[in-house]
C-alpha atoms as a PDB file:
ATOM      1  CA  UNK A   1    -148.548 123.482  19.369  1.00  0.00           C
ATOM      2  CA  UNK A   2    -151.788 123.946  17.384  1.00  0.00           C
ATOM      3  CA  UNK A   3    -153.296 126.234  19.549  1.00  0.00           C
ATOM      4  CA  UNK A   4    -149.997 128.996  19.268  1.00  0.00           C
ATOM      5  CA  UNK A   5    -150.430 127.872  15.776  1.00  0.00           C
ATOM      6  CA  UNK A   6    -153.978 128.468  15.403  1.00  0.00           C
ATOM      7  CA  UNK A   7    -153.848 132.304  15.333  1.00  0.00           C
ATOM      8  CA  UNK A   8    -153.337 133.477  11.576  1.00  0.00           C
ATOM      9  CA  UNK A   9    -150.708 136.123  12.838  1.00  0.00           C
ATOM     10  CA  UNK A  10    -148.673 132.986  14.048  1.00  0.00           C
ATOM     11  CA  UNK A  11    -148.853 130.721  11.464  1.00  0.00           C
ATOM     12  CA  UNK A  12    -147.532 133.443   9.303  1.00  0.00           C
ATOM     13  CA  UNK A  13    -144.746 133.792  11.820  1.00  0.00           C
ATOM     14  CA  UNK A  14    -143.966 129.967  11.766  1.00  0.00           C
ATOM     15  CA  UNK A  15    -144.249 129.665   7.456  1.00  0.00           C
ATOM     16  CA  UNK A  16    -142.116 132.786   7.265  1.00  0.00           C
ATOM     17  CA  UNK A  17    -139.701 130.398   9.352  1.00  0.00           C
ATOM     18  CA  UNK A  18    -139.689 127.822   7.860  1.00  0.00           C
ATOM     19  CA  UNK A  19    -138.811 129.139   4.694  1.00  0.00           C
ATOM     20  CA  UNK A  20    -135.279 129.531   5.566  1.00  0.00           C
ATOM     21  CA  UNK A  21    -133.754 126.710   3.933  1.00  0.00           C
ATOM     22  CA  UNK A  22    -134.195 125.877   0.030  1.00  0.00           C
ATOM     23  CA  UNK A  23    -137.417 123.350  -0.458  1.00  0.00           C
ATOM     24  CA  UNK A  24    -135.234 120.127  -0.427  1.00  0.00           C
ATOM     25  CA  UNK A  25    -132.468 120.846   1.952  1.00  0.00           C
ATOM     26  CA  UNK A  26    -132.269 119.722   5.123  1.00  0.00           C
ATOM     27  CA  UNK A  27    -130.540 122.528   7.886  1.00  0.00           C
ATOM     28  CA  UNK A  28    -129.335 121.995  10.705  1.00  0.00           C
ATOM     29  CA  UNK A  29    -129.264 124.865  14.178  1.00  0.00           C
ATOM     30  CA  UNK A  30    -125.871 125.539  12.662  1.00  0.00           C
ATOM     31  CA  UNK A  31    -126.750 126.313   8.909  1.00  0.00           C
ATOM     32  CA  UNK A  32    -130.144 127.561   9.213  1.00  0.00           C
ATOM     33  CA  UNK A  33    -130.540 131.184   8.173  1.00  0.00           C
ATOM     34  CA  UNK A  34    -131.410 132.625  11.693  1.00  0.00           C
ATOM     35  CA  UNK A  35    -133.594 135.741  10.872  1.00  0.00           C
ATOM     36  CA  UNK A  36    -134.271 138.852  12.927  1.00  0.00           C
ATOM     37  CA  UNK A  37    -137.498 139.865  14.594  1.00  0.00           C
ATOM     38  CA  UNK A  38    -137.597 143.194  12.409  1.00  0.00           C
ATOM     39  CA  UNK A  39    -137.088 140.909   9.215  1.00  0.00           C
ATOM     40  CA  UNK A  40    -139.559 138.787  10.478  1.00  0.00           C
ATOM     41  CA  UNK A  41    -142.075 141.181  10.607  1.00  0.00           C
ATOM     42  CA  UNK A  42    -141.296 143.253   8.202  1.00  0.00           C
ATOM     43  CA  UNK A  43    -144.703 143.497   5.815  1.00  0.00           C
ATOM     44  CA  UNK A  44    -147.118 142.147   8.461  1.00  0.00           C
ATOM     45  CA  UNK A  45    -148.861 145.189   9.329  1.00  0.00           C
ATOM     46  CA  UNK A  46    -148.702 144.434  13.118  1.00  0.00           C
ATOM     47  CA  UNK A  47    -147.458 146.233  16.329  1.00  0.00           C
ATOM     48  CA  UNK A  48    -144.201 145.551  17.435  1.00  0.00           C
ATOM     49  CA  UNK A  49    -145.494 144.589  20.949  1.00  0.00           C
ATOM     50  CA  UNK A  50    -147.797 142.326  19.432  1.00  0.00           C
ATOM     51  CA  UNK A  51    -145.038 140.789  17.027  1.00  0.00           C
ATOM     52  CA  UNK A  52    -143.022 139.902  20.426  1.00  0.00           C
ATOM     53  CA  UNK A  53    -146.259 138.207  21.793  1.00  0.00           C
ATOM     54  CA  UNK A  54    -146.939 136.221  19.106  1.00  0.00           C
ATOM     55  CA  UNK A  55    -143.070 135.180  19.029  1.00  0.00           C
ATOM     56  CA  UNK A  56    -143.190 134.364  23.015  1.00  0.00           C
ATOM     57  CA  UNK A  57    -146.518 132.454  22.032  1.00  0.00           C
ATOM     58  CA  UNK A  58    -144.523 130.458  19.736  1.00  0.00           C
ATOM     59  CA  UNK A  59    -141.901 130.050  21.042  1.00  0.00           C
ATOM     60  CA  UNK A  60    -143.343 128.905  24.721  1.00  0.00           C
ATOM     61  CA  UNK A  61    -145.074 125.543  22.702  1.00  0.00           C
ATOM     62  CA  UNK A  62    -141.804 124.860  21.747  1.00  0.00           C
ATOM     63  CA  UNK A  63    -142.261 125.854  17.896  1.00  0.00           C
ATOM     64  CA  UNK A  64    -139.528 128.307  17.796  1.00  0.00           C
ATOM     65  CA  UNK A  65    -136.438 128.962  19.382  1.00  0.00           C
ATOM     66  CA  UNK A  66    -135.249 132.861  20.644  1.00  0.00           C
ATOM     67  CA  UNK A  67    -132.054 133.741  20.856  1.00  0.00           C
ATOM     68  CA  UNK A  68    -130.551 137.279  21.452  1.00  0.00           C
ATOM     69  CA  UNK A  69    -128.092 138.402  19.331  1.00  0.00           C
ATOM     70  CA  UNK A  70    -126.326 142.045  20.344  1.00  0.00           C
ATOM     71  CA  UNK A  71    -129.230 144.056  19.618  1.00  0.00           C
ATOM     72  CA  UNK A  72    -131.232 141.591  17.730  1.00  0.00           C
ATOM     73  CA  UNK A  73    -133.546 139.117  18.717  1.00  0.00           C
ATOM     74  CA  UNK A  74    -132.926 135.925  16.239  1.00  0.00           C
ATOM     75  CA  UNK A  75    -135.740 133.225  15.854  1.00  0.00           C
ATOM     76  CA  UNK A  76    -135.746 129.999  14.157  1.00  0.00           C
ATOM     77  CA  UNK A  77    -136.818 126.222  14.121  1.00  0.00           C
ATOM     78  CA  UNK A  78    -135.560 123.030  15.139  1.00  0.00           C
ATOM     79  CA  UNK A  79    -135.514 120.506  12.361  1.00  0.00           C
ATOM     80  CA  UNK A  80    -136.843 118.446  15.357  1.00  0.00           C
ATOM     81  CA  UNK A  81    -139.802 120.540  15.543  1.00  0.00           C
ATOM     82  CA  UNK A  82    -140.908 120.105  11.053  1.00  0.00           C
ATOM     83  CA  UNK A  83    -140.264 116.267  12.085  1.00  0.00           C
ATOM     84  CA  UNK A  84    -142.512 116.165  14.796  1.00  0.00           C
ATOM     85  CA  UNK A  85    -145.134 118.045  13.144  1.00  0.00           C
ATOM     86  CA  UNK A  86    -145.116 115.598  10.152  1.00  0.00           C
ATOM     87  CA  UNK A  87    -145.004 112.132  12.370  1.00  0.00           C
ATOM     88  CA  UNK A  88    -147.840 113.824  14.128  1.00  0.00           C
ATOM     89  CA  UNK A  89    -150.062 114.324  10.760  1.00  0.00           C
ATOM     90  CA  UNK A  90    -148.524 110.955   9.213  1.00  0.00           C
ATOM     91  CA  UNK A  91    -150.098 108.752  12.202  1.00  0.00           C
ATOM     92  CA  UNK A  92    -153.202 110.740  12.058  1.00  0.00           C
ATOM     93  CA  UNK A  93    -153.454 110.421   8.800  1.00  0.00           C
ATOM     94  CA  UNK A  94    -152.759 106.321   8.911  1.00  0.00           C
ATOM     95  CA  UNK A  95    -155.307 106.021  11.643  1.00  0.00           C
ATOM     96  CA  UNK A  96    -157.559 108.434   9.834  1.00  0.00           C
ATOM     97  CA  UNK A  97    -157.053 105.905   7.015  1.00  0.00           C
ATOM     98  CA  UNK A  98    -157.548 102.911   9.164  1.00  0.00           C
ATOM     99  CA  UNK A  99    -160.806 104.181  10.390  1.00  0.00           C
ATOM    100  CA  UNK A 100    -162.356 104.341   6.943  1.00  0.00           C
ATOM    101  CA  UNK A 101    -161.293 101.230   5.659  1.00  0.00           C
ATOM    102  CA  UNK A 102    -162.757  99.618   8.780  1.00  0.00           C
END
């Protein structure tokens, strides 16, 4: 996950995703605003072949999901995924802790 996430063109990608919901609000696959590869990139200043690489980077560390949508590719992210990536930095952080006090 931190190596997809470790490219600055991805990590835009991923924020721009996770801004989907309202800072507070929890969504769910069924309520969160699933948003459009075009809107996605809209503003990036990036290729669209290199847009789709970045999303297939993403989305094969399990980071995003893909579905297609008529003519649209839509992308979004598991609340499963934000929870994972926050236990992860929480027990670093405790051991990180742990180490210092020690």
């Amino acid at each position: 996950m931190f190596k997809a996430l470790g490219n600055p063109h991805r990590l835009a990608l991923f924020h721009r995703l996770t801004s989907c919901c309202a800072p507070g609000t929890i969504c769910d696959a069924e309520s969160a605003a699933h948003i459009s590869v075009g809107q996605l990139g809209e503003g990036m200043d990036i290729a669209p072949s290199t847009l789709s690489h970045h999303l297939k980077e993403l989305n094969q560390a399990g980071l995003i999901e893909m579905r297609r949508n008529g003519k649209k590719v839509e992308c979004w992210i598991e609340p499963e995924v934000l929870n994972t990536l926050a236990d992860l930095f929480a027990n670093t952080t405790t051991e990180l802790t742990t180490r210092i006090s020690t």
